[in-house]
Protein backbone atom coordinates (compact mmCIF):
# COMPACT_ATOMS: atom_id res chain seq x y z
CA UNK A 1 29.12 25.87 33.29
CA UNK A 2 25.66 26.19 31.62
CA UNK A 3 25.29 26.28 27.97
CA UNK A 4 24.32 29.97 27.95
CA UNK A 5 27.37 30.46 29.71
CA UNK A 6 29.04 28.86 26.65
CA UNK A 7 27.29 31.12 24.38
CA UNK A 8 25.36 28.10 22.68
CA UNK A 9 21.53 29.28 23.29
CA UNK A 10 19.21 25.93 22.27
CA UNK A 11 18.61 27.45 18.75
CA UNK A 12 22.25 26.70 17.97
CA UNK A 13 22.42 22.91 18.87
CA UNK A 14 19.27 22.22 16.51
CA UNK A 15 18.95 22.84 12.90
CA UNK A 16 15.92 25.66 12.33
CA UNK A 17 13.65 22.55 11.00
CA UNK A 18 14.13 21.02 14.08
CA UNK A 19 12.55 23.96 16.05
CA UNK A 20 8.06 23.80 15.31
CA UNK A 21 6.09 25.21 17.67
CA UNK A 22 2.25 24.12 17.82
CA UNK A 23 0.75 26.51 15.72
CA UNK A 24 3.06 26.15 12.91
CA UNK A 25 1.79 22.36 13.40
CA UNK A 26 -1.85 23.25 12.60
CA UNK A 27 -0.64 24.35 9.28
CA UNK A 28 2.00 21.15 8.05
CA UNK A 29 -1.12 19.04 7.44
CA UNK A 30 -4.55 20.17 5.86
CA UNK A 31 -7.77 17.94 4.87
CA UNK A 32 -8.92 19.81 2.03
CA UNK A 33 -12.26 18.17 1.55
CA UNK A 34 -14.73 17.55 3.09
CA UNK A 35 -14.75 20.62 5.32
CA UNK A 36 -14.78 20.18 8.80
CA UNK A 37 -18.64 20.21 10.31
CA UNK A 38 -19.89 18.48 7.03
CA UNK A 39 -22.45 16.68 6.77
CA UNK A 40 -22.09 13.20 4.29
CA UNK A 41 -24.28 10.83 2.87
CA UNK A 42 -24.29 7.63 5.58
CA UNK A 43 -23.65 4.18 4.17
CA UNK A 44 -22.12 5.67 0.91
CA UNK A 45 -18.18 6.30 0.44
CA UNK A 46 -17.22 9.85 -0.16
CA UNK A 47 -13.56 10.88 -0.71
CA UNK A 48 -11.40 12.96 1.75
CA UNK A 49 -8.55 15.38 0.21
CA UNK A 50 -5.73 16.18 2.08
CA UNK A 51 -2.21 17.52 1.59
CA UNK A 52 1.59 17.27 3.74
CA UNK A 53 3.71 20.49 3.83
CA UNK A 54 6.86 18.95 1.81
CA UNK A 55 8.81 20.37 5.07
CA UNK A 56 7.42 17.76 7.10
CA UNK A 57 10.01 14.35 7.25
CA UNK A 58 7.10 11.60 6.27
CA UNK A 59 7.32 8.84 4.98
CA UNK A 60 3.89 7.94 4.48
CA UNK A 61 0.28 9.02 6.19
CA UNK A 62 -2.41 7.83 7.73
CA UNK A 63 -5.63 7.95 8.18
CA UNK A 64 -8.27 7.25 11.23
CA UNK A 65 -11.66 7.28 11.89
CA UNK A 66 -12.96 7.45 15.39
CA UNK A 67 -9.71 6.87 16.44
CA UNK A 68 -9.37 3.71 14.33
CA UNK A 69 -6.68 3.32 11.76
CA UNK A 70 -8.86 2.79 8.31
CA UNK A 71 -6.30 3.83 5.83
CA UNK A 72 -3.02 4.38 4.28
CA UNK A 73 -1.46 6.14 1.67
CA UNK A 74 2.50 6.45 0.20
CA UNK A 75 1.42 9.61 -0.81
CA UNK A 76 1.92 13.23 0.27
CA UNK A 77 -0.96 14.78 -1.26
CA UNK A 78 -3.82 12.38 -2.35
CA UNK A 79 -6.83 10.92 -1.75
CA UNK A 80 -8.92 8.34 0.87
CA UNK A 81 -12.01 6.78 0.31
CA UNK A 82 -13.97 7.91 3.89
CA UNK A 83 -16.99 5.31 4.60
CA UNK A 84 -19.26 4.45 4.42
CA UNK A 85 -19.76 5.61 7.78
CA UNK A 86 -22.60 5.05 10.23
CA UNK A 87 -24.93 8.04 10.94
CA UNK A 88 -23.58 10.35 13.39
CA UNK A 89 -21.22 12.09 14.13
CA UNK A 90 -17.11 11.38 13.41
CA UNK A 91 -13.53 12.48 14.12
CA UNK A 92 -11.90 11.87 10.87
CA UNK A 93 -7.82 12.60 11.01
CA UNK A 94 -4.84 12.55 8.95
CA UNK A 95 -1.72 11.82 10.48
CA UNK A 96 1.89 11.84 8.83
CA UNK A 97 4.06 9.13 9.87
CA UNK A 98 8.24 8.03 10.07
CA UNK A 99 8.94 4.83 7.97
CA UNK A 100 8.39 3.23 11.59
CA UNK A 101 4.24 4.17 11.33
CA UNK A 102 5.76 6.45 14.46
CA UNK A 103 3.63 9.57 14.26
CA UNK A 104 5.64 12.48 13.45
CA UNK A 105 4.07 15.00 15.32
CA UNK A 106 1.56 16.71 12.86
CA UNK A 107 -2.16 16.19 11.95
CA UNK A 108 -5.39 17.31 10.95
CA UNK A 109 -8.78 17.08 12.00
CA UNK A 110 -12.32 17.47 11.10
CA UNK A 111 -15.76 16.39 12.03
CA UNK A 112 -18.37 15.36 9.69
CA UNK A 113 -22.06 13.83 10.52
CA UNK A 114 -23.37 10.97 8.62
CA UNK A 115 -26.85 11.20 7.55
C-alpha cells in the first residue's frame, strides 16, 4: 500500500519549514554590500554586509573566498572584513551553517574585481 493510498501525500509527513524549494533558497541569505560585479580597492580590506532569514536553522555562518574558508561569524546579520584581496577577479560567498560547520543548504554569492 503506497502512502497516497494512505492518504498521507509527502506534505503531511514534513513540517511546512521542512519543505524549500531552490528559489526560495536564493532569498534565505543576502550579501548586502558590496554588490555583486563590484569593483574594490586591491590590497586594502573593505567590509562585506550580509544578512540570514531568521527562518533559516543556523547556528553560525561562514564565509569563503575563492572557495577558501576566510571567515566566521556567531552572528546572523553582521559584518566580515573581505581582503585584502589580490587583483582580479573573486567569488566571495556566505554560507549558513548547523552547529556541526555542516552547510545548511543556503548561500549567497557575488563577484567583485580587485583593482
Amino acid at each position: 500500500m503506497t502512502l497516497k493510498a494512505l492518504g498521507l501525500g509527502i506534505g503531511l509527513l514534513m513540517p511546512p519549514f521542512c519543505i524549500l524549494t531552490a528559489a526560495a533558497d536564493d532569498n534565505l541569505v543576502t550579501i548586502l554590500a558590496p554588490a555583486d560585479g563590484a569593483t574594490l580597492e586591491a590590497k586594502r580590506a573593505s567590509k562585506l554586509e550580509f544578512e540570514v532569514k531568521p527562518v533559516v536553522k543556523a547556528d553560525h555562518v561562514h564565509l569563503y573566498v575563492d572557495g577558501d574558508e576566510a571567515a566566521m561569524s556567531h552572528t546572523l546579520k553582521g559584518k566580515f572584513t573581505l581582503g585584502p584581496l589580490k587583483p582580479g577577479a573573486h567569488k566571495v560567498c556566505v554560507r549558513p551553517v548547523s552547529k556541526g560547520h555542516a552547510p545548511i543548504g543556503a548561500e549567497s554569492c557575488i563577484t567583485v574585481t580587485a583593482q
